[in-house]
Every structure is written in C-alpha cells, then in structure tokens.
N, C-alpha and C. Protein backbone atom coordinates (compact mmCIF):
# COMPACT_ATOMS: atom_id res chain seq x y z
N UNK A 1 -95.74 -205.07 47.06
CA UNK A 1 -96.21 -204.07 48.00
C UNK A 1 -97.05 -203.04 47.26
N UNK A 2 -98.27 -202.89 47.54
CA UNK A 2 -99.32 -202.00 46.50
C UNK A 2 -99.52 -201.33 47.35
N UNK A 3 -99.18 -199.88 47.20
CA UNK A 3 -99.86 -198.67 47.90
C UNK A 3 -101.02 -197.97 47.79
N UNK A 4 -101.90 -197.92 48.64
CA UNK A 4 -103.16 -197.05 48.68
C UNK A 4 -102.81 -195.43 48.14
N UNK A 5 -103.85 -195.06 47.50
CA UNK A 5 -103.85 -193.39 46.84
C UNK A 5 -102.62 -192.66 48.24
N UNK A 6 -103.36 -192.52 49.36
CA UNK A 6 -102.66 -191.88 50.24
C UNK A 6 -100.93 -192.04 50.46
N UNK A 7 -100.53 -193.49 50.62
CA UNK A 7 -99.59 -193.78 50.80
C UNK A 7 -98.62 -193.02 49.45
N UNK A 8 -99.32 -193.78 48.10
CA UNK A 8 -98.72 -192.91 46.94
C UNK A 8 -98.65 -191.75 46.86
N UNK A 9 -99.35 -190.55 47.12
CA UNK A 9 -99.25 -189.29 47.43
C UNK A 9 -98.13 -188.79 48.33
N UNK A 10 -97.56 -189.59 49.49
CA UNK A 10 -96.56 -189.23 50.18
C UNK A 10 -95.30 -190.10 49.57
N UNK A 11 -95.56 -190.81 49.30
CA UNK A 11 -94.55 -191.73 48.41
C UNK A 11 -93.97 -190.65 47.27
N UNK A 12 -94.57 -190.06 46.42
CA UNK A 12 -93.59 -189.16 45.37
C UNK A 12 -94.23 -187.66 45.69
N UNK A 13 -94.54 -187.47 47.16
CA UNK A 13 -94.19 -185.93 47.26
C UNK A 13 -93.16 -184.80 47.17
N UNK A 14 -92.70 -183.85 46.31
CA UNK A 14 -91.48 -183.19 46.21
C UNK A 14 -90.63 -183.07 47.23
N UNK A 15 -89.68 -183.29 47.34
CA UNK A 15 -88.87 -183.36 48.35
C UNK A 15 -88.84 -181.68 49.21
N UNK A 16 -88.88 -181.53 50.19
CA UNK A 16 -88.83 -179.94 50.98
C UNK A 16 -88.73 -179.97 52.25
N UNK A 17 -87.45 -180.68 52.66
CA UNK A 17 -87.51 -180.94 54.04
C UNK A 17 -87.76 -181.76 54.70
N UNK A 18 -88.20 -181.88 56.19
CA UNK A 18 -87.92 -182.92 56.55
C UNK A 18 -89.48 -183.21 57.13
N UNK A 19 -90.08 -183.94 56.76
CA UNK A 19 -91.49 -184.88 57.27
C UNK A 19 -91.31 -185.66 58.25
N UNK A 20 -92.83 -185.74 58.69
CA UNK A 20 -93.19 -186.96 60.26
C UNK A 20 -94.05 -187.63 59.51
N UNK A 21 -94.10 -189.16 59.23
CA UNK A 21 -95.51 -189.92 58.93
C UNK A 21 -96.01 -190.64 60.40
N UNK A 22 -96.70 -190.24 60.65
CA UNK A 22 -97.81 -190.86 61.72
C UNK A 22 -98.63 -191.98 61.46
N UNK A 23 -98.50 -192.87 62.06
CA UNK A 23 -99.66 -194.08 61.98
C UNK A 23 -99.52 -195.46 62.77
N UNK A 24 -100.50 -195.84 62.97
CA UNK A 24 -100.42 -197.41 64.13
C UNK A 24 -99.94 -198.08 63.73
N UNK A 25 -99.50 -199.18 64.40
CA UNK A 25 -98.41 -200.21 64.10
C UNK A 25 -99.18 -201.00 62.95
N UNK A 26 -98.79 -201.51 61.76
CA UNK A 26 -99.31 -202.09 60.63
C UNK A 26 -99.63 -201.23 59.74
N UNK A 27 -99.87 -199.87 59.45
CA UNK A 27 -100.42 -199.23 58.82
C UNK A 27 -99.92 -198.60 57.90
N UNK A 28 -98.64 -199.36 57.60
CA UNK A 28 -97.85 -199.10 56.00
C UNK A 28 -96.77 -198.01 56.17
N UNK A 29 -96.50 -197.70 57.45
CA UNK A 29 -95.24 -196.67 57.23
C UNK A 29 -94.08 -196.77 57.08
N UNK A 30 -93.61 -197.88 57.10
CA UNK A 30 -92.47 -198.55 56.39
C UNK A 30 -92.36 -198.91 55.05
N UNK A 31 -93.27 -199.39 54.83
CA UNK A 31 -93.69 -199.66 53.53
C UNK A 31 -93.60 -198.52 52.67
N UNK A 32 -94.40 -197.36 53.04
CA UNK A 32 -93.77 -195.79 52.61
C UNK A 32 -92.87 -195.22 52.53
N UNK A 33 -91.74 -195.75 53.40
CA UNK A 33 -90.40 -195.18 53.37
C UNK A 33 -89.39 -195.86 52.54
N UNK A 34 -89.98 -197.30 51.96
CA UNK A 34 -88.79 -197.95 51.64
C UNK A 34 -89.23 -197.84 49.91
N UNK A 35 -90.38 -197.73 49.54
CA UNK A 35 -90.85 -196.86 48.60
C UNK A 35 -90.47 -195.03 48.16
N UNK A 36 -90.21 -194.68 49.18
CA UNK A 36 -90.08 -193.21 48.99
C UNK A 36 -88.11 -193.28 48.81
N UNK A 37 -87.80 -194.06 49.15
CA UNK A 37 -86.25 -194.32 48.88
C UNK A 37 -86.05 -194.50 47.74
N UNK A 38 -87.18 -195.82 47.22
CA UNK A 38 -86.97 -195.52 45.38
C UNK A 38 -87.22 -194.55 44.68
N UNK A 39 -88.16 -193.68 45.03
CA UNK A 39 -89.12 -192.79 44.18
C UNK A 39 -87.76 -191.82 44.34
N UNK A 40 -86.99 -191.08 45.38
CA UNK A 40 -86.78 -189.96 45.35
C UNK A 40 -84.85 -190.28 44.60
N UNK A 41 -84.82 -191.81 44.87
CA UNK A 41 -82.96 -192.38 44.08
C UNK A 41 -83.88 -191.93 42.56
N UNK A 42 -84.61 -192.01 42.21
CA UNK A 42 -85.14 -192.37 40.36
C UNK A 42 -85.29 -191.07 39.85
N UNK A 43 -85.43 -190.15 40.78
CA UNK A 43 -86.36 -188.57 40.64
C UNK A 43 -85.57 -187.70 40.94
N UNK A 44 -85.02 -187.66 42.24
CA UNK A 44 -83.99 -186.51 42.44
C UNK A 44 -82.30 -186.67 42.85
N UNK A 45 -82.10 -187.98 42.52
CA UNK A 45 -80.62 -188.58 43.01
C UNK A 45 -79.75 -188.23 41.28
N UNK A 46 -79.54 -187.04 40.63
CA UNK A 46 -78.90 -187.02 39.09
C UNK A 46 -77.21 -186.51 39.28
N UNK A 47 -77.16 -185.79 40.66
CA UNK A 47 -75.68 -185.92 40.69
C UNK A 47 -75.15 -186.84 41.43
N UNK A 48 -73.91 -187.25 41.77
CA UNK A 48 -73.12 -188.19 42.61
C UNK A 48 -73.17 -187.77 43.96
N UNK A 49 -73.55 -186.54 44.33
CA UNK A 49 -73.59 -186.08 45.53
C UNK A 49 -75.21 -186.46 46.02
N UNK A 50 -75.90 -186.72 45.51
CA UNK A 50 -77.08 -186.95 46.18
C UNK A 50 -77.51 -187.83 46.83
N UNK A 51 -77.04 -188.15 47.92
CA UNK A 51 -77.70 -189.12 48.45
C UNK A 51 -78.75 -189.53 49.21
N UNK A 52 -79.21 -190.71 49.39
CA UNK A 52 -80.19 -190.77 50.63
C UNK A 52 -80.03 -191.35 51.65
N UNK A 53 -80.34 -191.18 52.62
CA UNK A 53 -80.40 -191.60 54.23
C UNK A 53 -81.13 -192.06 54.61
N UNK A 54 -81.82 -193.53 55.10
CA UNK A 54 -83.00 -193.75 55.76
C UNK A 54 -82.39 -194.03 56.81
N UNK A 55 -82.68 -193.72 58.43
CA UNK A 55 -82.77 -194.31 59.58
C UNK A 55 -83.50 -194.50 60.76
N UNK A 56 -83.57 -195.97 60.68
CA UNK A 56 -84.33 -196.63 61.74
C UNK A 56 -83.81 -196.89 63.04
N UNK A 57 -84.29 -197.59 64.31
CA UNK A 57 -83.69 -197.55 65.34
C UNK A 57 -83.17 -198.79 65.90
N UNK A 58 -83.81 -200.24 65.28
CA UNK A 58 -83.34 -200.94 65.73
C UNK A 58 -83.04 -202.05 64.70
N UNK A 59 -81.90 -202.78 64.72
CA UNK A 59 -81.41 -203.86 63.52
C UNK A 59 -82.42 -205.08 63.06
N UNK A 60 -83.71 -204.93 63.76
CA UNK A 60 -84.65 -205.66 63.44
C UNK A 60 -85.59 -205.36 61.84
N UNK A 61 -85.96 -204.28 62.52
CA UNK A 61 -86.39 -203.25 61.49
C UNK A 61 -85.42 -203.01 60.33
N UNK A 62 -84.40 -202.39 60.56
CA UNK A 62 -83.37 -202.26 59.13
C UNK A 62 -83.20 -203.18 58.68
N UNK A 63 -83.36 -204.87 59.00
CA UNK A 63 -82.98 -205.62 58.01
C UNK A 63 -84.36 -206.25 57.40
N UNK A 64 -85.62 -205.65 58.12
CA UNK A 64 -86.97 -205.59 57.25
C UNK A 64 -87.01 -205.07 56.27
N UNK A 65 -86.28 -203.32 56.49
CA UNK A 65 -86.55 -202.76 55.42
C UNK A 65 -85.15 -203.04 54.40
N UNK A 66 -83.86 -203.40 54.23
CA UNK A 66 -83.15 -203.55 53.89
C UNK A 66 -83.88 -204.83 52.66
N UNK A 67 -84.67 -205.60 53.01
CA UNK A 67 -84.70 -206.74 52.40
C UNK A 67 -86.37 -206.30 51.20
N UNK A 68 -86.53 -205.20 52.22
CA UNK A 68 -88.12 -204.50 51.23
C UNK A 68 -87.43 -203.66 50.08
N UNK A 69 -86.20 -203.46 50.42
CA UNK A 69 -85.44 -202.53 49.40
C UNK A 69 -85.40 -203.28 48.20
N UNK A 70 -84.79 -204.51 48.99
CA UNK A 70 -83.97 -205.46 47.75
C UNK A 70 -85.05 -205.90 46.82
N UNK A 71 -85.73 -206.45 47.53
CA UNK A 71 -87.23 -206.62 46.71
C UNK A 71 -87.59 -205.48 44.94
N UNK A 72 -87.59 -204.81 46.21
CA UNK A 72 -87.98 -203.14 44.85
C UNK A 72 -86.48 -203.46 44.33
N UNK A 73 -85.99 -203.10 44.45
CA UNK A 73 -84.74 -203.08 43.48
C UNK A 73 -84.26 -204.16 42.24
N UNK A 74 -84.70 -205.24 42.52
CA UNK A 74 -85.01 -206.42 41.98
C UNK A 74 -86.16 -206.46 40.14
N UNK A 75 -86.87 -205.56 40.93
CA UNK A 75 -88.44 -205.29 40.11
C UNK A 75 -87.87 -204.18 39.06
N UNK A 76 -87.31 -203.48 39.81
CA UNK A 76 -86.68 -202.10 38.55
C UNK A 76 -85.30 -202.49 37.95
N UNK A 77 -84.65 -203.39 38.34
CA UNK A 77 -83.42 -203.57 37.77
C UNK A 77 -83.79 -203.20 36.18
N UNK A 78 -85.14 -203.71 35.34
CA UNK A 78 -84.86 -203.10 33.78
C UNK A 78 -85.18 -201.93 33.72
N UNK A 79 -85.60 -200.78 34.72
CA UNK A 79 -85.48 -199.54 34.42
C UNK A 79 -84.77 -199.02 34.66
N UNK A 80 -83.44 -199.43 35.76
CA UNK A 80 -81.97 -199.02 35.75
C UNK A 80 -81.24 -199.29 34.80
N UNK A 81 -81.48 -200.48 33.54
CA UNK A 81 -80.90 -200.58 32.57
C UNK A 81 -81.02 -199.31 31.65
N UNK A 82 -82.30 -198.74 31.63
CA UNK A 82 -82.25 -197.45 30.53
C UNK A 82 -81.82 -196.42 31.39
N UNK A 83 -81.93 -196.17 32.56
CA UNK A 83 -81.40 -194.74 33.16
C UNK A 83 -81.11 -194.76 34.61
N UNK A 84 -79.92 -195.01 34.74
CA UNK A 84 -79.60 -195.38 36.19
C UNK A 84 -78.91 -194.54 37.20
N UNK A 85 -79.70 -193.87 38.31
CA UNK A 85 -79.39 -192.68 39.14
C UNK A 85 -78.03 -192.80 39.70
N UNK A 86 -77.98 -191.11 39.39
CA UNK A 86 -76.59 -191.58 40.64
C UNK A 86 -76.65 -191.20 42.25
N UNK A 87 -75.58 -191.09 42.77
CA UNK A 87 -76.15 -190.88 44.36
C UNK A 87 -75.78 -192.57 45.16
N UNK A 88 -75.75 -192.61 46.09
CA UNK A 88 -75.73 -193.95 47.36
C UNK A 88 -77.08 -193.74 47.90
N UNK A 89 -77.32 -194.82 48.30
CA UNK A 89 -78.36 -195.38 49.45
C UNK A 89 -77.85 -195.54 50.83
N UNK A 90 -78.25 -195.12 51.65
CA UNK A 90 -77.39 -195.60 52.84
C UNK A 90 -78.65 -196.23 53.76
N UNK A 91 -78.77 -197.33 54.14
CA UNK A 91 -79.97 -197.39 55.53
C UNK A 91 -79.28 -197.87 56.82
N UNK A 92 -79.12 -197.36 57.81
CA UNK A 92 -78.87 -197.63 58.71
C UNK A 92 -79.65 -197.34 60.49
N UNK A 93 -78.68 -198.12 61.30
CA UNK A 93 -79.53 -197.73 62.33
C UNK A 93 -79.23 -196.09 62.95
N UNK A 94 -79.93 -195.59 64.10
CA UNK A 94 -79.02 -194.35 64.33
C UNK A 94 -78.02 -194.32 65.02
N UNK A 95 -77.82 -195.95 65.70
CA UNK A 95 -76.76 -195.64 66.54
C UNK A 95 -75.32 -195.65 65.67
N UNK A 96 -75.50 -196.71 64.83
CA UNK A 96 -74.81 -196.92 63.55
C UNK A 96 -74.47 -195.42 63.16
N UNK A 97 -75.60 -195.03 62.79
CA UNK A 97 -75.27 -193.75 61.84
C UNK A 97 -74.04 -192.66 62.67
N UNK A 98 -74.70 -192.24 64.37
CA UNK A 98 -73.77 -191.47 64.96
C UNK A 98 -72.43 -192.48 65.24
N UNK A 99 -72.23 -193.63 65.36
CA UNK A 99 -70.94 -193.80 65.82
C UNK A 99 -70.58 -193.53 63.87
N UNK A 100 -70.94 -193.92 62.98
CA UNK A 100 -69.81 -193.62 62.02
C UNK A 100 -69.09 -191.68 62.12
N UNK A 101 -70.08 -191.19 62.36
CA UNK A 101 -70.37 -189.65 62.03
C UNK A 101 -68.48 -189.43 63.14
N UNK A 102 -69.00 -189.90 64.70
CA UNK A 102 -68.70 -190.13 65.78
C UNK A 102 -66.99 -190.49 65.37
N UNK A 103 -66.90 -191.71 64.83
CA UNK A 103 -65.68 -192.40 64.23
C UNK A 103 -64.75 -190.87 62.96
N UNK A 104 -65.32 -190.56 62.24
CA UNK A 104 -64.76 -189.51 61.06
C UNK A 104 -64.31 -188.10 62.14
N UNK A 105 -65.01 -188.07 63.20
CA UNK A 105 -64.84 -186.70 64.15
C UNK A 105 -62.77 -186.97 64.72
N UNK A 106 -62.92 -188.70 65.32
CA UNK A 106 -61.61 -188.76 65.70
C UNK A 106 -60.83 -188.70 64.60
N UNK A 107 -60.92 -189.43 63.77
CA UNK A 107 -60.01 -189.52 62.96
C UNK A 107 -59.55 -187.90 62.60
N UNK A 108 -60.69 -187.31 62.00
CA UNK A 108 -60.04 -186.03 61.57
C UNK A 108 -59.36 -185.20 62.58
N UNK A 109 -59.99 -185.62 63.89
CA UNK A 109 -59.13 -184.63 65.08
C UNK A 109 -58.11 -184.92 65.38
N UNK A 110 -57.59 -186.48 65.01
CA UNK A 110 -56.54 -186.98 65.35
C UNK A 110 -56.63 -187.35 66.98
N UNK A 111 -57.94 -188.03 67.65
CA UNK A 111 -57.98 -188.11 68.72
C UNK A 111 -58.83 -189.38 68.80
N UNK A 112 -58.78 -190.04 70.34
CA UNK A 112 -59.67 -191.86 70.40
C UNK A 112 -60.21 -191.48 71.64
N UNK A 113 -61.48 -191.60 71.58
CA UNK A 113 -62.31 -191.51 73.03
C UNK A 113 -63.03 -192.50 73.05
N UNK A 114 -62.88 -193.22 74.46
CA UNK A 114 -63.82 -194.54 75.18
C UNK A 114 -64.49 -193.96 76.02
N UNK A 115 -66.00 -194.81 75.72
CA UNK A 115 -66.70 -194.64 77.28
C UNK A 115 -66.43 -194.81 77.99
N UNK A 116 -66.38 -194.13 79.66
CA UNK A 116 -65.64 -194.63 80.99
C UNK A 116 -66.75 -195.95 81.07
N UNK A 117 -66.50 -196.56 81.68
CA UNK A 117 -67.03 -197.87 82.74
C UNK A 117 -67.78 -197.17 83.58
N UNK A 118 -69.28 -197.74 83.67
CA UNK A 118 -69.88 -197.38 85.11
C UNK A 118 -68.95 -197.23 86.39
N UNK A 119 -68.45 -197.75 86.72
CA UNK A 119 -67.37 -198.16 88.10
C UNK A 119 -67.03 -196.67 88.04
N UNK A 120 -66.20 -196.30 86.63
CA UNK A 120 -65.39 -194.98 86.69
C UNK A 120 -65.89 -193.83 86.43
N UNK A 121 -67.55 -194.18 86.14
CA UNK A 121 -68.30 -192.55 86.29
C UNK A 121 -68.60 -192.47 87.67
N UNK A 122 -69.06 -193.74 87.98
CA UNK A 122 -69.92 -193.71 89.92
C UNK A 122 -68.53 -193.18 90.12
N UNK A 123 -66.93 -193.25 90.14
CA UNK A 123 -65.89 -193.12 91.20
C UNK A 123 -65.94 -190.79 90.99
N UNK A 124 -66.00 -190.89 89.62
CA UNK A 124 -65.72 -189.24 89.48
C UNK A 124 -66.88 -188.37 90.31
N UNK A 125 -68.39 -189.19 89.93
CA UNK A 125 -69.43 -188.47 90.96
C UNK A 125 -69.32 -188.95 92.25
N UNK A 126 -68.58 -189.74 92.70
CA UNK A 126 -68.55 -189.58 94.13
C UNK A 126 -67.24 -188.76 94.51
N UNK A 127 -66.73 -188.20 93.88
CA UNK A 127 -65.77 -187.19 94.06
C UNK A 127 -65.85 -185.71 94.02
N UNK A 128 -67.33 -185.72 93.48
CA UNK A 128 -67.85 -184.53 92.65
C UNK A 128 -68.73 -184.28 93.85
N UNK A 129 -69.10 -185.51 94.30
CA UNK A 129 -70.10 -185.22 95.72
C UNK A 129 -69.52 -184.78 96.86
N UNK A 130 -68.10 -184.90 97.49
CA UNK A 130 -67.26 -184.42 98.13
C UNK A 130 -66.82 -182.84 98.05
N UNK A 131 -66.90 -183.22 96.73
CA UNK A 131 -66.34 -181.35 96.69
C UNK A 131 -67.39 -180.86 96.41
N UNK A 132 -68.48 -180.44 95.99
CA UNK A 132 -69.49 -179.74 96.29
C UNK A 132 -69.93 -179.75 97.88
N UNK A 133 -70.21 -180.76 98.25
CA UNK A 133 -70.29 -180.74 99.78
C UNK A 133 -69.76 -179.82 100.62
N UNK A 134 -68.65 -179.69 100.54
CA UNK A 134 -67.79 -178.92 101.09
C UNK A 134 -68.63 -177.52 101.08
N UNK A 135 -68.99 -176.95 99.92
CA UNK A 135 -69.95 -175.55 99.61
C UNK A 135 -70.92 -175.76 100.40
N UNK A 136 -72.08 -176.67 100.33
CA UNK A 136 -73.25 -177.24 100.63
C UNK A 136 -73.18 -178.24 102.01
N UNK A 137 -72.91 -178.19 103.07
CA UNK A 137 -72.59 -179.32 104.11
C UNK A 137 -73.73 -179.63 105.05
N UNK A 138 -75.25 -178.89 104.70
CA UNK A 138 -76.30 -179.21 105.22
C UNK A 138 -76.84 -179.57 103.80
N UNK A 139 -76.56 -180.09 103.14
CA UNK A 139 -77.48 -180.55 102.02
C UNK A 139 -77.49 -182.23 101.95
N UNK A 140 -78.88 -182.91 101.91
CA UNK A 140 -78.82 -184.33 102.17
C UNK A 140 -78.88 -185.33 101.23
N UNK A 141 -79.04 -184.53 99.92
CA UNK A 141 -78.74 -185.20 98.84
C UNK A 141 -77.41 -185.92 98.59
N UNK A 142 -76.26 -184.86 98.71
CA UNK A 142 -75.00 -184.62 98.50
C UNK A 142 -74.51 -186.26 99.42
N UNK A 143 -74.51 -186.92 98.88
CA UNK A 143 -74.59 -188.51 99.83
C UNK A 143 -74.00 -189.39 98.77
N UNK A 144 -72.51 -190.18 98.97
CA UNK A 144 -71.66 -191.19 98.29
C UNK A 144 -73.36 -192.13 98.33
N UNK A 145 -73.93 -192.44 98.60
CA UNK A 145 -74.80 -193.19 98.71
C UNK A 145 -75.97 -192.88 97.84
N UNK A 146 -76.24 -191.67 97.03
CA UNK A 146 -77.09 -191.31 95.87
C UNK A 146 -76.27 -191.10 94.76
N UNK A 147 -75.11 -191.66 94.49
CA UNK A 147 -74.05 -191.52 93.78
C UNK A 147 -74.87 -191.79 92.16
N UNK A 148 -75.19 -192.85 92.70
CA UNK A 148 -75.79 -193.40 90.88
C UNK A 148 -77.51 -193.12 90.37
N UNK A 149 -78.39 -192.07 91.47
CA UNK A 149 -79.08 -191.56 91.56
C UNK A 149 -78.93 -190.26 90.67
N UNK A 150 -77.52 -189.30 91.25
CA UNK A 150 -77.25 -188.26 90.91
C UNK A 150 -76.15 -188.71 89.31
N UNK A 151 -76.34 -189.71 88.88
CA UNK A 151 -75.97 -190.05 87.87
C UNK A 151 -76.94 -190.00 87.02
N UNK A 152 -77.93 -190.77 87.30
CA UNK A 152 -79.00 -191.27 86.51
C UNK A 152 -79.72 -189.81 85.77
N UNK A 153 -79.74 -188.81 87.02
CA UNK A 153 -80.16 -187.14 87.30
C UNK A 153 -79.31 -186.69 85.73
N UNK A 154 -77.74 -186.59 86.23
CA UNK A 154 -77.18 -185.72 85.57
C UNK A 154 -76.99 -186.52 83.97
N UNK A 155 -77.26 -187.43 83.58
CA UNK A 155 -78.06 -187.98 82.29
C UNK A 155 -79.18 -187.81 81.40
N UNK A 156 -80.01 -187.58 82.63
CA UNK A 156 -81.19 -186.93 82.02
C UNK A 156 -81.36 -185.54 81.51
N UNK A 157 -80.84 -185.06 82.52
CA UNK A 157 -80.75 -183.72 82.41
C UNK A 157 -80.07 -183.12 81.23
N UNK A 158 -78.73 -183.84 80.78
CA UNK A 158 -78.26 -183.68 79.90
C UNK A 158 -78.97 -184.29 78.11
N UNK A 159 -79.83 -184.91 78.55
CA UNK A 159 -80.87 -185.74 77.44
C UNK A 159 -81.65 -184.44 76.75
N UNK A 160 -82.15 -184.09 77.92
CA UNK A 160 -83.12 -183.12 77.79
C UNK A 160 -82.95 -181.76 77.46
N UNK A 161 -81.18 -181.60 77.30
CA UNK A 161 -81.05 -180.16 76.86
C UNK A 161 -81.40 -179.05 77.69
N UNK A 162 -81.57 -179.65 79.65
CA UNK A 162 -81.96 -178.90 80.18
C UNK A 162 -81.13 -177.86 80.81
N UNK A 163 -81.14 -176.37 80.77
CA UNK A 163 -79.85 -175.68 80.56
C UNK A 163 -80.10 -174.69 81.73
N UNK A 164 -81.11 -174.99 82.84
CA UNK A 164 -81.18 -173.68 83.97
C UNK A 164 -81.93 -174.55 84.70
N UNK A 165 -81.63 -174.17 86.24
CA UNK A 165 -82.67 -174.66 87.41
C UNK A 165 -84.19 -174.33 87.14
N UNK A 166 -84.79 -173.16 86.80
CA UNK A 166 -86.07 -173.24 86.93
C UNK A 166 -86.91 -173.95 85.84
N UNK A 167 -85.97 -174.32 84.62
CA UNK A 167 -86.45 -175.60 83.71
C UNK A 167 -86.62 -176.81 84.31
N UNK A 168 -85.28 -177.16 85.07
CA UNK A 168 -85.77 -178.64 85.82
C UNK A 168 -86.54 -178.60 86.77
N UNK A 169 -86.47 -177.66 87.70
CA UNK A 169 -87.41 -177.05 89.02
C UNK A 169 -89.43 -177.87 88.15
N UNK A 170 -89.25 -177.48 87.22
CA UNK A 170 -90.93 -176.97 87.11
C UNK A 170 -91.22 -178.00 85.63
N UNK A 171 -90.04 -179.42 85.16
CA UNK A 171 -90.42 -179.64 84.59
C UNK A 171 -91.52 -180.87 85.16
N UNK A 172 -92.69 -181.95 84.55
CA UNK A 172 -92.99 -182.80 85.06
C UNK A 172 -92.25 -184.32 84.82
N UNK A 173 -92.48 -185.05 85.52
CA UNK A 173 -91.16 -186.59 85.72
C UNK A 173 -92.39 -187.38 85.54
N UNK A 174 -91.89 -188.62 84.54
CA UNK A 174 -93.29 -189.73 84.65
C UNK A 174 -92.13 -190.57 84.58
N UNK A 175 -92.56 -192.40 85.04
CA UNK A 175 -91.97 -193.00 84.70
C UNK A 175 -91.03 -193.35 85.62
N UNK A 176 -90.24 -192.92 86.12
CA UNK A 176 -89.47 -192.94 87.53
C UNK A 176 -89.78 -193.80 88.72
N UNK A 177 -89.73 -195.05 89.10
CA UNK A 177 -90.07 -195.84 90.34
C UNK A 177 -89.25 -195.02 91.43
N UNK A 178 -89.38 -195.49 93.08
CA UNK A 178 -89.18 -194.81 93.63
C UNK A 178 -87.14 -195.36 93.47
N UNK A 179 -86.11 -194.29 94.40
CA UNK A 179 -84.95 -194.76 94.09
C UNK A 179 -84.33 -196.20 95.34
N UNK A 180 -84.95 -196.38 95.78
CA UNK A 180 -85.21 -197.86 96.49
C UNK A 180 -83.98 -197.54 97.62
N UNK A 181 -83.66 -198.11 98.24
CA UNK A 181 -81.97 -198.31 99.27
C UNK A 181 -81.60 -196.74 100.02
N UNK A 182 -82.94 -196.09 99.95
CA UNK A 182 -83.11 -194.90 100.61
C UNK A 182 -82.78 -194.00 99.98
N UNK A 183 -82.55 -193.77 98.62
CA UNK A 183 -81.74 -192.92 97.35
C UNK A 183 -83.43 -192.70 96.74
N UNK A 184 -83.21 -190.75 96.40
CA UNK A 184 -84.85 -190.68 96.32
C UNK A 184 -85.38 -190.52 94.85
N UNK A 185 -86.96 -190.68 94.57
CA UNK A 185 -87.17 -190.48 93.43
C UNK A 185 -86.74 -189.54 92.52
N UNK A 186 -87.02 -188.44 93.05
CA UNK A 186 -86.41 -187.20 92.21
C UNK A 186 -85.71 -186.24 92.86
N UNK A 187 -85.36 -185.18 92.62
CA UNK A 187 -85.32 -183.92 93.60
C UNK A 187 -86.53 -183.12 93.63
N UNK A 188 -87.12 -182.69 94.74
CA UNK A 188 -88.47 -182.22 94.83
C UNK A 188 -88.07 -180.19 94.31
N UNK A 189 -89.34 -180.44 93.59
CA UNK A 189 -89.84 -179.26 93.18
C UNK A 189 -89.56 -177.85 93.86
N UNK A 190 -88.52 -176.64 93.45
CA UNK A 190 -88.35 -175.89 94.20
C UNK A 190 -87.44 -176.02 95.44
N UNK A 191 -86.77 -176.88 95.21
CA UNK A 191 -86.05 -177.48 96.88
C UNK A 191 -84.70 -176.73 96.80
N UNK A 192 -84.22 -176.56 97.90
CA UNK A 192 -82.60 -175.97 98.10
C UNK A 192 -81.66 -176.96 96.95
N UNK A 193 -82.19 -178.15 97.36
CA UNK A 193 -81.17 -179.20 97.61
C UNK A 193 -81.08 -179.48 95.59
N UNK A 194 -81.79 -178.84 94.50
CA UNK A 194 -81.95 -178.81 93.20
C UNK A 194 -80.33 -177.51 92.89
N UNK A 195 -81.19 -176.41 93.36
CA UNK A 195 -80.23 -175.64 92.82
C UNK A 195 -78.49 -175.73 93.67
N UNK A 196 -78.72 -176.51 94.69
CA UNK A 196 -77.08 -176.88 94.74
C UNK A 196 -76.33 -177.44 93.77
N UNK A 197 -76.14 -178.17 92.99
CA UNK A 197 -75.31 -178.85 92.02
C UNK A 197 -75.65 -178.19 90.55
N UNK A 198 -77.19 -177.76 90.37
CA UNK A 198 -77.13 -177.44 88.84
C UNK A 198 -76.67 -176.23 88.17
C-alpha cells in the first residue's frame, strides 16, 4: 500500500484530537486509517495505557481493514524486534464497540437489560395512546391505529436529540414515504396535534 505525499501527511500528523477525512469511494481513506494505526502504535503508544481505537460500521469493512492491518504488521514485525510499543489495538465495529461499553455498564451496576420485542413496544404505545387521549379527546392522531407511526416518531425524535416542540415543529423531514393504511406521513408543521404528546 504506497501512499501519496497527501495521504502521508495525514498518516503521521501529531495526534490533537479528533479528525474527519473526506473523500469518494476509492480514494484511499481506509488505506489512511489503517496506516495511521501503525504510525501513531510506533510514535505515541510508550505506556500500557495507550491505546488505539479504530471504528468502522460494518463487519465487511473491519475485516478489510483488519486484514490491511495484518498485512502492515507482517512488514514491521523486524522493527518490533528492536522496539516494540506498548498499548492494544482494538478495531471494531460501533455496534460492537457500544454493546461491549453497554455490557461493562451492567455488569458494574449489577443489572441485565433486553430489548422489548416490537409486539411489546407497539402494546406500551398503545397504552400511552389511551392515556394521553383522555387529556386530548379531539386529537386525531392519538389513534391505536398510528401506533407504530407514533413509534417510528418517538425514535426519531429521540435520534435526533430533539428536546422541545418548536425544534421538531420547524425541523425539515426528507426521506419519509407516505404512512400508507391511513397512518400519516408526518405530523404537520405547527399543528395542535405535535404539541400534544411532545
């Protein structure tokens, strides 16, 4: 793997945080990262605490770069013979990464949490739709029948870190087909029927 001037320049840039590399599909940014894993284990990994982290998103990719590692690692094995860093490598995916993080949280709390089952989130929001109703009893959203609509809603919403009505009110929606079986695309802009539940 021979890197262009550029690539090498970000390849052993001083470490200071956290970087974005930008570039089109083929255009060596993997190749940069699985390089910059060696450069920074050889350069700045001298206590046992130092480690590095690469993560990617899908097990396709990590076992590309897992195997671009091995490669390099292969090539330097005689310069680990004269001076060999300390520190771990870790590459993983992120989902990987949060369930381990995820896994050390129970253990230390001394607690086990499962995802509910679709079945048993649709059963709590259609329970959730009942009792709000009750407040709201001209509101036409509020419908056992947008159950997994107002799921899909209160997912996003929660994705997005969105933390007040006039954030969701006024953010824009792409992407969204309509909600088909008479369950609607979104909640419209400014509507009663928004700031009831949020």
């Amino acid at each position: 793997m021979k890197l262009n001037m550029e690539q090498r320049r970000i390849v052993e840039l001083e470490p200071s945080g956290h970087m974005m590399i930008k570039g089109v599909a083929g255009s060596g940014k993997t190749t940069v990262s699985v390089r910059r894993i060696s450069f920074l284990h050889h350069h700045y990994c001298h206590e046992e605490n130092d480690n590095i982290v690469l993560v990617t998103y899908n097990k396709t990719l990590l076992n590309y770069i897992k195997y671009q590692y091995q490669k390099i690692k292969e090539d330097e094995q005689e310069i680990e013979h004269w001076f060999k860093p300390n520190g771990e490598i870790e590459i993983a995916t992120i989902d990987r990464l949060m369930f381990k993080y995820f896994y050390r949280y129970q253990q230390r709390e001394k607690v086990k949490y499962e995802i509910a089952p679709q079945l048993m989130e649709n059963q709590v929001m259609i329970k959730a739709i009942h009792q709000v109703k009750e407040k709201y009893p001209d509101n036409k959203i509020l419908l056992p029948k947008n159950s997994y609509f107002l799921l899909d809603e209160v997912t996003w919403i929660n994705a997005c870190n969105i933390n007040d009505v006039e954030t969701y009110q006024n953010i824009d929606r792409f992407g969204r087909a309509t909600g088909g079986s008479g369950t609607p695309q979104k909640l419209t802009k400014n509507s009663k029927s928004t700031g009831s539940y949020l």
